[in-house]
Protein backbone atom coordinates (compact mmCIF):
# COMPACT_ATOMS: atom_id res chain seq x y z
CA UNK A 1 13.38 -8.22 15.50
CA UNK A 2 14.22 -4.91 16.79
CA UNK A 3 15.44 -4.46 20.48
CA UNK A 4 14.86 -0.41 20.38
CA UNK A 5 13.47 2.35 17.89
CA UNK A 6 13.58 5.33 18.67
CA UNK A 7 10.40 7.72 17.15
CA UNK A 8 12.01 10.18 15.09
CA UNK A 9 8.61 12.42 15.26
CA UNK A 10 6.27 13.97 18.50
CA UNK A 11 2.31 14.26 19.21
CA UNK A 12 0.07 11.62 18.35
CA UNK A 13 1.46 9.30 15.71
CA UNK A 14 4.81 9.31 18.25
CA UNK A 15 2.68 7.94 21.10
CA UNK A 16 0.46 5.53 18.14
CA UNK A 17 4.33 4.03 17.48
CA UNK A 18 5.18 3.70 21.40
CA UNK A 19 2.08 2.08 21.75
CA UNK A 20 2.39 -1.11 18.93
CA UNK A 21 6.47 -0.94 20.18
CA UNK A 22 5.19 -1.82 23.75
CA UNK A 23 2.62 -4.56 22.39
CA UNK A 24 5.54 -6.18 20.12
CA UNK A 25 8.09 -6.32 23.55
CA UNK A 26 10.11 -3.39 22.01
CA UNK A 27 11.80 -1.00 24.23
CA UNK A 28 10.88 2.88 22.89
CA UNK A 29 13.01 6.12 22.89
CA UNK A 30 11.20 9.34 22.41
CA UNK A 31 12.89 12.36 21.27
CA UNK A 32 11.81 15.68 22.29
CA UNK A 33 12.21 19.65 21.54
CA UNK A 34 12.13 22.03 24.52
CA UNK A 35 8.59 22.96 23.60
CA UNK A 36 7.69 19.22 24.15
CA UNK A 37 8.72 18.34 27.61
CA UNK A 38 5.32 17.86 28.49
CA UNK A 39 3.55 15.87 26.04
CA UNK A 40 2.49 12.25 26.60
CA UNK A 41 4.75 10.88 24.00
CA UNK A 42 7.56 11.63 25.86
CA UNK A 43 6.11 10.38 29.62
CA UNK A 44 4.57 6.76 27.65
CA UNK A 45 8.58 6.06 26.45
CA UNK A 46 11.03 4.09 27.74
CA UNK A 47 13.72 6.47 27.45
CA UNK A 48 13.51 9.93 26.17
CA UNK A 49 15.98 12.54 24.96
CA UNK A 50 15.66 16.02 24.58
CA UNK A 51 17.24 17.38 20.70
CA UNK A 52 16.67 20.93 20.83
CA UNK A 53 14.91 24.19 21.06
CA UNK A 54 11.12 24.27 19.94
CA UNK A 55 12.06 24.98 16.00
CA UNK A 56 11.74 22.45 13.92
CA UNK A 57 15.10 23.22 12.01
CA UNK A 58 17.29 22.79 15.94
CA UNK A 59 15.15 19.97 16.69
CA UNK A 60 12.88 17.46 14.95
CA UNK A 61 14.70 18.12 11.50
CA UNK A 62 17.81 18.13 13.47
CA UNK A 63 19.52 14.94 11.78
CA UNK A 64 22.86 15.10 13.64
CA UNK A 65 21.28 15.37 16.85
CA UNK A 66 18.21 12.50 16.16
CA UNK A 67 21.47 10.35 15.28
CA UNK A 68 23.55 11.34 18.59
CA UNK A 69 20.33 10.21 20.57
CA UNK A 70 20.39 6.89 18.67
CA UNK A 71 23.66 6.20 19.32
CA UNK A 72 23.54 6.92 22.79
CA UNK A 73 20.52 5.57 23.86
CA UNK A 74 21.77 2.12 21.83
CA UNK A 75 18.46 1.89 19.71
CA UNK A 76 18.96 -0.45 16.58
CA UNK A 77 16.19 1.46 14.13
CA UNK A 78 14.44 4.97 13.91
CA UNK A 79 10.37 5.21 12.91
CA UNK A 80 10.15 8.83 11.51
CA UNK A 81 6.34 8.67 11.66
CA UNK A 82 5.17 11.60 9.06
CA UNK A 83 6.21 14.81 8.00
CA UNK A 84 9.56 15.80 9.66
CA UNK A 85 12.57 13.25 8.03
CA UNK A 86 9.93 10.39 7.15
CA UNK A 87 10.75 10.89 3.26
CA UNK A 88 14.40 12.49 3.88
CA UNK A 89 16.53 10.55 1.29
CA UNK A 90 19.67 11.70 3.00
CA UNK A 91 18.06 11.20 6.50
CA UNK A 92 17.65 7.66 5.26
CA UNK A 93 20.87 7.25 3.77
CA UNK A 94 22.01 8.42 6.91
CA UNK A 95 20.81 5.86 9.03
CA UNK A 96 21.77 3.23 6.92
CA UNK A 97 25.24 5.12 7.07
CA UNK A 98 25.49 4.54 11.16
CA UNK A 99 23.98 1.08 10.68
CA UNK A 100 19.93 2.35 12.33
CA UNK A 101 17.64 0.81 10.19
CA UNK A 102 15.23 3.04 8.95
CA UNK A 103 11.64 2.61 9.10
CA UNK A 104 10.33 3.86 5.65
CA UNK A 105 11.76 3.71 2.43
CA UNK A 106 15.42 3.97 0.93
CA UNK A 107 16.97 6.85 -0.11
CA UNK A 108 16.85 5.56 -3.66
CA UNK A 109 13.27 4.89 -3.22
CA UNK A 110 12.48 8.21 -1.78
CA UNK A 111 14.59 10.02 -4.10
CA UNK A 112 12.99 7.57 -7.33
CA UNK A 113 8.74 8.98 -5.60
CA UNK A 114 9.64 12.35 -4.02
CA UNK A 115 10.37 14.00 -7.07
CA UNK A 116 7.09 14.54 -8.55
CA UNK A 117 8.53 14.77 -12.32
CA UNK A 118 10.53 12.07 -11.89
CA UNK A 119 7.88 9.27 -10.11
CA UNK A 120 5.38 10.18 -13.06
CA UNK A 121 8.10 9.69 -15.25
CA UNK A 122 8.37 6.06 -13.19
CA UNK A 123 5.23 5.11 -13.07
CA UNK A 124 4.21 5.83 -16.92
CA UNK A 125 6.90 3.07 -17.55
CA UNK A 126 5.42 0.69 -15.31
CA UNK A 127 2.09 0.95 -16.95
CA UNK A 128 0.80 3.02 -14.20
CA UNK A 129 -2.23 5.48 -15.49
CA UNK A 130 -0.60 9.25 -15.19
CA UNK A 131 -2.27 12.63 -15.73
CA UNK A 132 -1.05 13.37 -19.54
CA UNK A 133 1.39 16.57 -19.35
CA UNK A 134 4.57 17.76 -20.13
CA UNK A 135 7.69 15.02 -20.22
CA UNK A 136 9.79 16.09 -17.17
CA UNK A 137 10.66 19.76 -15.75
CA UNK A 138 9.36 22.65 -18.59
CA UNK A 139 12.43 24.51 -19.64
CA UNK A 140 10.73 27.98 -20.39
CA UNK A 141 7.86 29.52 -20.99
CA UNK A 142 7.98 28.83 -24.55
CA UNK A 143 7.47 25.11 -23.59
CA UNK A 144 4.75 25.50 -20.55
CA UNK A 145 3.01 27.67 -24.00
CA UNK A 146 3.16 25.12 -26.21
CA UNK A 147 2.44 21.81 -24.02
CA UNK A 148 -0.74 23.50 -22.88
CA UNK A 149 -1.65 24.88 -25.98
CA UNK A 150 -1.16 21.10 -27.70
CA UNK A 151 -3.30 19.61 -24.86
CA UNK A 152 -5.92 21.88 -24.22
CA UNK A 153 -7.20 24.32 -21.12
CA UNK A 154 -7.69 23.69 -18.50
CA UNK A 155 -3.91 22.96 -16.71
CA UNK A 156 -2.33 23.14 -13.80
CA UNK A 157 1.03 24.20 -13.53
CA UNK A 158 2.80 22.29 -10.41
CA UNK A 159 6.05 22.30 -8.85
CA UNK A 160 8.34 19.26 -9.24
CA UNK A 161 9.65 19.69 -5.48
CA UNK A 162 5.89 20.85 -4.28
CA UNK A 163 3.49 19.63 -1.48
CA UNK A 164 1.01 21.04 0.84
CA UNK A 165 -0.31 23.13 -2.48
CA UNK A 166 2.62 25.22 -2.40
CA UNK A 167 3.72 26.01 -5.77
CA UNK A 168 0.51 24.58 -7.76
CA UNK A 169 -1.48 26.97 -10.40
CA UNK A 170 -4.49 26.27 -12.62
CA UNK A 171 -5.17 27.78 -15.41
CA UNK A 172 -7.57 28.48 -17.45
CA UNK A 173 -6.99 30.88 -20.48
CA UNK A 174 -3.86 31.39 -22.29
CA UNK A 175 -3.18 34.93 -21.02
CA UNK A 176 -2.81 33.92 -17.66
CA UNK A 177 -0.58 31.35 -18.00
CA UNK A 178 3.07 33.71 -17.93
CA UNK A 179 2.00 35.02 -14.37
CA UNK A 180 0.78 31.68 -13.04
CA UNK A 181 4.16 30.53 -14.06
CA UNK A 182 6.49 33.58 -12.63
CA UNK A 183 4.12 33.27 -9.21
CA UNK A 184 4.06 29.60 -8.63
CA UNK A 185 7.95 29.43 -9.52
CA UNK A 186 8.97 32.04 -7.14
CA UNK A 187 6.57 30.55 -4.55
CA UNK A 188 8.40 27.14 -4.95
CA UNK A 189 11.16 28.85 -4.89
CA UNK A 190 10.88 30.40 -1.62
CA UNK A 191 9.19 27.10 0.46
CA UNK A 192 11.74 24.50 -0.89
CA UNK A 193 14.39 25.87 -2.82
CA UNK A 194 13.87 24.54 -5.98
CA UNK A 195 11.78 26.56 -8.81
CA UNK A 196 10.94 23.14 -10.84
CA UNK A 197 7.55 23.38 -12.80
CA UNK A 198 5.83 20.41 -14.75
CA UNK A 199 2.28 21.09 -16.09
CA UNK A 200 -0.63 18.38 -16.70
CA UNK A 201 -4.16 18.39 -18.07
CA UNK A 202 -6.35 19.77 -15.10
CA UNK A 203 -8.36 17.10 -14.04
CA UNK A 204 -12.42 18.07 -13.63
CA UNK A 205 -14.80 17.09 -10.53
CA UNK A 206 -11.64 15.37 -9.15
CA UNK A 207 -11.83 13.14 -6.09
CA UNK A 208 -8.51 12.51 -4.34
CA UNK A 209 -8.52 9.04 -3.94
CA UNK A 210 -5.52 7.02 -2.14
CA UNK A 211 -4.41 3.15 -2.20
CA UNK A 212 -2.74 1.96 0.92
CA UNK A 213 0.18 -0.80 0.09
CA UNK A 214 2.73 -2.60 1.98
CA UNK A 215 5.62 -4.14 0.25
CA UNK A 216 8.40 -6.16 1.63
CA UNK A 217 12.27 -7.28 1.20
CA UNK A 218 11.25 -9.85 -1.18
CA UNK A 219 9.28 -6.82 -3.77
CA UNK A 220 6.20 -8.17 -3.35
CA UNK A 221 3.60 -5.94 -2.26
CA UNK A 222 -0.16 -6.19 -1.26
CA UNK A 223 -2.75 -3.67 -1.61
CA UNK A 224 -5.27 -2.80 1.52
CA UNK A 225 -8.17 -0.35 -0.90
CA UNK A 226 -9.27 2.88 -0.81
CA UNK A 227 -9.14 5.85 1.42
CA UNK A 228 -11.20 8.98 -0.13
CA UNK A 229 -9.20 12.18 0.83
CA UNK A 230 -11.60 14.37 -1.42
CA UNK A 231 -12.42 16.67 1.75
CA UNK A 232 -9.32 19.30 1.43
CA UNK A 233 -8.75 23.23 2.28
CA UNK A 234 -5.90 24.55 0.42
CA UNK A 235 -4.95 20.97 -0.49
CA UNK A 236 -4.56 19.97 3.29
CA UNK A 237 -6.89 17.15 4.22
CA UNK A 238 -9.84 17.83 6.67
CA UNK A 239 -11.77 14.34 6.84
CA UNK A 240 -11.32 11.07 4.82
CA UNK A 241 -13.51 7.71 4.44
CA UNK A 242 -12.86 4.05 3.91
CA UNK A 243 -14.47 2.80 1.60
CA UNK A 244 -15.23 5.56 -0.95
CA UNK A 245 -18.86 6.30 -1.69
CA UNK A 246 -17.79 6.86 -5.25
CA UNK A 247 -15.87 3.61 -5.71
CA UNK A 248 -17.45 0.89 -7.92
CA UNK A 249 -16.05 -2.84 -6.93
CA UNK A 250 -14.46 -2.62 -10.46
CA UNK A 251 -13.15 0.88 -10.30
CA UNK A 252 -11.09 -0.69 -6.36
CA UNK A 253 -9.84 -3.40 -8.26
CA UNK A 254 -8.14 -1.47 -11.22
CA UNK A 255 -7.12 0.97 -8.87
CA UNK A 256 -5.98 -1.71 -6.39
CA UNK A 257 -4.02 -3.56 -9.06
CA UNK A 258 -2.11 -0.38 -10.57
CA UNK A 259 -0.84 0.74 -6.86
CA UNK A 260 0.30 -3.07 -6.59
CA UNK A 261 2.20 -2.83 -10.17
CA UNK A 262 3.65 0.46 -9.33
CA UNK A 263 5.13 -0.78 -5.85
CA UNK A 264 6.53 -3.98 -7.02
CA UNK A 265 7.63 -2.06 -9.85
CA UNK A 266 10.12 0.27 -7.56
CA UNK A 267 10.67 -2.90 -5.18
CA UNK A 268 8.96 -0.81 -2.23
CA UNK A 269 9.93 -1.92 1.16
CA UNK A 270 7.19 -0.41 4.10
CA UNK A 271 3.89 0.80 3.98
CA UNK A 272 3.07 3.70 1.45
CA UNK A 273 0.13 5.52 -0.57
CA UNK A 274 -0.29 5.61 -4.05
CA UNK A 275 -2.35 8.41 -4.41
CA UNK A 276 -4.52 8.82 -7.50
CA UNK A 277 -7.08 11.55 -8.88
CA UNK A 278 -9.89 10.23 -10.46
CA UNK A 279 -12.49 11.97 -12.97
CA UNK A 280 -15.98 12.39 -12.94
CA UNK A 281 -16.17 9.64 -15.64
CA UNK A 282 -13.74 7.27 -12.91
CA UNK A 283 -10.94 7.45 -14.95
CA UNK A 284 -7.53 7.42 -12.55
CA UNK A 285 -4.52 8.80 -12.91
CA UNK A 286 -1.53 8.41 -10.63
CA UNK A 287 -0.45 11.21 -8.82
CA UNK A 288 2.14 10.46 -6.24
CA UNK A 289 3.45 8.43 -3.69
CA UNK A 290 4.25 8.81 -0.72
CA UNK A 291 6.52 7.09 1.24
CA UNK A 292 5.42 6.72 5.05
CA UNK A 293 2.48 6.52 6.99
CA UNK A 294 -0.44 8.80 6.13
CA UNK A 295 -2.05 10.85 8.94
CA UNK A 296 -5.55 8.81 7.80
CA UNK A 297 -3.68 5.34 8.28
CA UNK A 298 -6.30 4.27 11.51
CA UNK A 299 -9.42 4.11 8.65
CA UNK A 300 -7.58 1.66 6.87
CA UNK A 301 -6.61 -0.44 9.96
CA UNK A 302 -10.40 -0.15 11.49
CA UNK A 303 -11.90 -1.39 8.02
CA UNK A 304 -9.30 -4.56 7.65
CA UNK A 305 -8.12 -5.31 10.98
CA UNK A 306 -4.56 -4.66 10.92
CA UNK A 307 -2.37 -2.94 12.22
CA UNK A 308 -0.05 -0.84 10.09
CA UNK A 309 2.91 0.75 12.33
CA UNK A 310 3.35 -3.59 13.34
CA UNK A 311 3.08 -4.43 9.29
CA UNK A 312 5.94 -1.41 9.03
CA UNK A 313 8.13 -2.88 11.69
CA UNK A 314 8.03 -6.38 10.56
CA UNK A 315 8.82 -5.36 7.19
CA UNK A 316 11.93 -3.58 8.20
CA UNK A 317 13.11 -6.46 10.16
CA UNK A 318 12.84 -8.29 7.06
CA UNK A 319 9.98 -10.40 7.33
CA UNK A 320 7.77 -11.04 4.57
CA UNK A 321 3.76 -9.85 3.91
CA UNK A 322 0.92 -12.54 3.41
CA UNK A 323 0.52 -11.00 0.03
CA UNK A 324 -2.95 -11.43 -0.32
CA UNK A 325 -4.92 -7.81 -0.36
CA UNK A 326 -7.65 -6.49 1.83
CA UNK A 327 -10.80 -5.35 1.08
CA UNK A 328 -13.30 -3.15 3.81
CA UNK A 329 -15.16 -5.04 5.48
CA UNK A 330 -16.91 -2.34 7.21
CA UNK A 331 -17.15 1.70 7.00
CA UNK A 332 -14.84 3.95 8.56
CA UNK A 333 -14.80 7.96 8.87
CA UNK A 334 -11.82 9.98 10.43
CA UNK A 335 -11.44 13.57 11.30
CA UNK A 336 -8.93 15.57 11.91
CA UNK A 337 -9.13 17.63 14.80
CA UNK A 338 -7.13 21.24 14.85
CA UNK A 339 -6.54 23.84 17.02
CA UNK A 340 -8.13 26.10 14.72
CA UNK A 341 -10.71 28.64 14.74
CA UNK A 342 -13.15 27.98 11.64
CA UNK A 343 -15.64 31.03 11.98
CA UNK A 344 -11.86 32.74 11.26
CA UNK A 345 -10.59 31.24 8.25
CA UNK A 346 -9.13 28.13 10.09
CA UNK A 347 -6.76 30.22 11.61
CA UNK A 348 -4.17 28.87 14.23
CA UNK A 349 -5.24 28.84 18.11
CA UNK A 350 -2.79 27.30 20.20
CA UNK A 351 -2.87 27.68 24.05
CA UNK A 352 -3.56 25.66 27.16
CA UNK A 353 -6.49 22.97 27.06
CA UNK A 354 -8.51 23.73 30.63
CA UNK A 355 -10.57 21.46 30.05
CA UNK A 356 -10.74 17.50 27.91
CA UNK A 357 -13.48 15.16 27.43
CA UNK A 358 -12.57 12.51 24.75
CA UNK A 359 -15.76 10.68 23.26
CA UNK A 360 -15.80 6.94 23.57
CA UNK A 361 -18.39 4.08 23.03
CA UNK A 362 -18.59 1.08 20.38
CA UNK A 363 -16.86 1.96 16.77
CA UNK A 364 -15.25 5.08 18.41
CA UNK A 365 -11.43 5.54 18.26
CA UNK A 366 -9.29 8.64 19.64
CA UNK A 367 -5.59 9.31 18.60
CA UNK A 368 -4.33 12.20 20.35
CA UNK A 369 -1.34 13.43 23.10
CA UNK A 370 -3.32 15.93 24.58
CA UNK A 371 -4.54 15.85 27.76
CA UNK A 372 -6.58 18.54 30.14
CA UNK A 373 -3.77 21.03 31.15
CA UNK A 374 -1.79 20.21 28.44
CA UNK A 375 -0.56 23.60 26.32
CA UNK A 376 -0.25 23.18 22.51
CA UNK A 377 3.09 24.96 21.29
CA UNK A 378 2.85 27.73 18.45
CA UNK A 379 5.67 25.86 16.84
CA UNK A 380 4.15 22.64 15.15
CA UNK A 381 1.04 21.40 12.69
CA UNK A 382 -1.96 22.39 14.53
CA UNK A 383 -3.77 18.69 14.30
CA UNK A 384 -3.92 17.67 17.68
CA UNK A 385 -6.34 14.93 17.48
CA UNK A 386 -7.95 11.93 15.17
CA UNK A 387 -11.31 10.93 15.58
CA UNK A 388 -12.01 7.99 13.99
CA UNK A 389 -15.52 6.08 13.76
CA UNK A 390 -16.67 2.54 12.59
CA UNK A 391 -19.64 1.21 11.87
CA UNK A 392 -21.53 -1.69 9.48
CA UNK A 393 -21.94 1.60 6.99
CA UNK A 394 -21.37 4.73 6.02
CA UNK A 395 -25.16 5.88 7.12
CA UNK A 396 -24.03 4.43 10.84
CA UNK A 397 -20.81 5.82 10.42
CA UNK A 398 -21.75 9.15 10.33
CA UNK A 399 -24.29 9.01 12.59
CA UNK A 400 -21.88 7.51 15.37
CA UNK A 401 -19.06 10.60 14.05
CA UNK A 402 -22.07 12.86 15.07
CA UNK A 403 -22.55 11.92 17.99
CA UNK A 404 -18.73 11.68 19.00
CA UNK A 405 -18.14 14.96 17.76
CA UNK A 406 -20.88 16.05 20.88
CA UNK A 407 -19.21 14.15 23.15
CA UNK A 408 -15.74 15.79 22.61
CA UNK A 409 -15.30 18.77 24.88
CA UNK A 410 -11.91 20.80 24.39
CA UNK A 411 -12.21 23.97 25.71
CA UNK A 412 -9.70 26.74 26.55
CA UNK A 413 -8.99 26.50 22.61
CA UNK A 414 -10.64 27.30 19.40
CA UNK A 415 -10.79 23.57 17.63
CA UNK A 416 -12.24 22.38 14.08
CA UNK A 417 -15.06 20.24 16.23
CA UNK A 418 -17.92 22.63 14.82
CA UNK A 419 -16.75 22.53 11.23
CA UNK A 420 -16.63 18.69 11.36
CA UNK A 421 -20.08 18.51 13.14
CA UNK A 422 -21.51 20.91 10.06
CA UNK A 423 -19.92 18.62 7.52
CA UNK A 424 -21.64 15.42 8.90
CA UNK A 425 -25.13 17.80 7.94
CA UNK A 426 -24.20 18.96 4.82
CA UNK A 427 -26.40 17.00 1.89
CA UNK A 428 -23.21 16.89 -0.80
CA UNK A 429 -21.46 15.20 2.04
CA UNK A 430 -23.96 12.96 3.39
CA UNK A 431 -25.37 11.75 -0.52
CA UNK A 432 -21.28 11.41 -0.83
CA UNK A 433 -21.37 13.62 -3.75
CA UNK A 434 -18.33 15.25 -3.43
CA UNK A 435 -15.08 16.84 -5.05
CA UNK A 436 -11.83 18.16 -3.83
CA UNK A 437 -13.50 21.57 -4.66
CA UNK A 438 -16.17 20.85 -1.92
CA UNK A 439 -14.12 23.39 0.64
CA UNK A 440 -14.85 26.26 -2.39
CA UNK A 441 -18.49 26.40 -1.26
CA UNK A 442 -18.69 25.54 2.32
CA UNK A 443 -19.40 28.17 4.69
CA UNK A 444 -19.80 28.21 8.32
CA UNK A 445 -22.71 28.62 9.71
């Protein structure tokens, strides 16, 4: 086992790792930007090392520097939590390079899943379900033409190199395909260097629905259900449930057995997300993978009882999963909390917390760095909290999120607390009927 990792990553999901580090005897080294200096992640560590100014670019995507404090704080493996360097393939490579395990996948493995053209390409040779669409990167125009016109309208043009939403276009008549191509090419072009575009049938009343698995050294992998992400503005997630009110017990267990084929497939090592969209009709089709832990992870662990960051840690120290899969026992709800303003479009509103009341009480679970005092930084994702209830169902569930939601006081700040508190009203949401186009519809009120 590992003497010291040090937590390639900041805010909440750096002070979940320190946390299961501590409960496993491991020491913990936090790294920090400027812009940091104050947040609990870096006071709850062991050791902690400052890498930079507040951008991301001089500091948490700083590789040579998140190596340096590695090798001089002695720590023997690096957790890169999420976003950042969690699914760098040279970050990885890296590490392996300077003899730091890392936490997550291989480079070969991210490079095999991050690729968008190239996992669907993957997984269609594993047996995997995948969206039909064009074989690889279109070459031209000509082709994106053609493919669509052989399959049909609706499509959706998406960048091979894409996330977030950036560089994704559907379409719906054959005029507008040329400028859905020359904007979502130049928009991929701009937010990751790489103009890439593969197209695929557009998927109707789509729910976003996500498999957790683990796999270890061996390449056997396990499968822990559902998570139902359907709940998305501008293909950002704003709230997801465990189980799904649309999943049938049939519908978990094809769904269940096609993320287990495609991680023993690909010999995954660590705990990842097959993601999936799946049809009004509850046909699935494999979208992508991703290779970390998800923001929505604590859903999963409130539903099965485990806990994921130790399953991810274990794994990279080489010791092997039970290999039997988990099924929820129990109904779990999580929402994200921003520092947003949602009577204003969800836009940004960092600043200094005054004032913090976190709710508690049975079934109630907070993940968050903040504290009263405590002044969010312009520089970073504007989540700044997790609220995550439990409860026998989804009925109680939401019930208990209501009345957490009431509890939780953040002032100083705009947050998303009265959009989440609307949602747990709104009749689509509560009778579960819901797509990812819910967000189209929903106004504030």
């Amino acid at each position: 086992m590992f003497k010291k990792i040090l937590i390639a990553n900041r805010g909440e999901i750096a002070l979940r790792i320190i946390r299961t580090c501590k409960e496993m005897g491991i020491k913990t080294v936090a790294v920090y930007s400027t812009a940091d200096a104050d947040s609990l992640h870096v006071r709850f560590a062991d050791e902690a090392v400052c890498i930079g100014p507040a951008p991301s670019p001089d500091s948490y995507l700083k590789m040579s520097n998140i190596i340096a404090a590695a090798e001089i704080t002695n720590a023997d493996a690096i957790h890169p939590g999420y976003g950042f360097l969690s699914e760098n393939a040279k970050f990885s490579q890296i590490c392996e390079e300077h003899e730091i395990k890392f936490i997550g996948a291989s480079a070969e493995m991210i490079n095999r899943m991050g690729d968008k053209a190239t996992a669907k390409a993957t997984m269609k040779e594993a047996g995997v379900p995948t969206v039909p669409g064009s074989e690889g990167i279109l070459g031209s125009i000509e082709e994106a033409t053609q493919i669509a016109a052989d399959m049909g309208y609706p499509v959706m043009l998406k960048a091979t190199a894409g996330g977030g939403g950036r560089g994704m276009r559907a379409v719906w008549k054959p005029e507008d395909l040329e400028p859905a191509w020359d904007s979502a090419r130049a928009e991929s072009k701009a937010a990751f260097g790489n103009d890439g575009m593969y197209m695929e049938k557009l998927i109707e009343e789509p729910r976003h629905i996500e498999i957790q698995v683990v796999g270890d050294q061996t390449g056997k992998a396990c499968h822990l259900s559902e998570r139902d992400c359907s709940v998305q503005r501008r293909h950002q997630k704003l709230t997801e449930e465990t189980p799904s009110p649309f999943m049938t017990d049939e519908l978990r267990e094809a769904m269940g057995k096609s993320a287990v084929l495609a991680a023993e497939y690909i010999k995954y090592e660590g705990a990842g997300t097959v993601e999936f969209l799946v049809d009004k009709h509850r046909n699935f089709y494999f979208m992508e993978m991703n290779t970390r832990i998800q923001v929505e992870h604590p859903i999963t662990e409130e539903v099965v009882n485990y806990d994921l960051i130790r399953e991810q840690i274990k794994v990279a120290a080489g010791e092997p999963i039970s290999g039997k899969n988990y099924y929820p026992e129990l109904h779990s709800i999580e929402c994200r909390i921003n520092a947003e303003d949602p009577y204003h479009g969800f836009r940004p509103s960092p600043g200094k917390i005054t004032n913090l009341h976190l709710p508690g009480g049975h079934g109630v679970r907070v993940d968050t760095h903040v504290y009263s005092g405590y002044a969010i930084p312009p520089n970073y994702d504007s989540m700044i909290a997790k609220l995550i209830t439990t409860a026998q169902s989804r009925e109680e569930a939401i019930n208990k999120m209501k009345r957490a939601l009431d509890e939780f006081i953040i002032e100083g700040i705009k947050t998303s607390i009265p959009f989440h508190r609307q949602l747990m009203e709104h009749p689509d949401y509560v009778s579960g009927d819901y797509t990812t186009k819910f967000m189209e519809d929903f106004e504030m009120e």
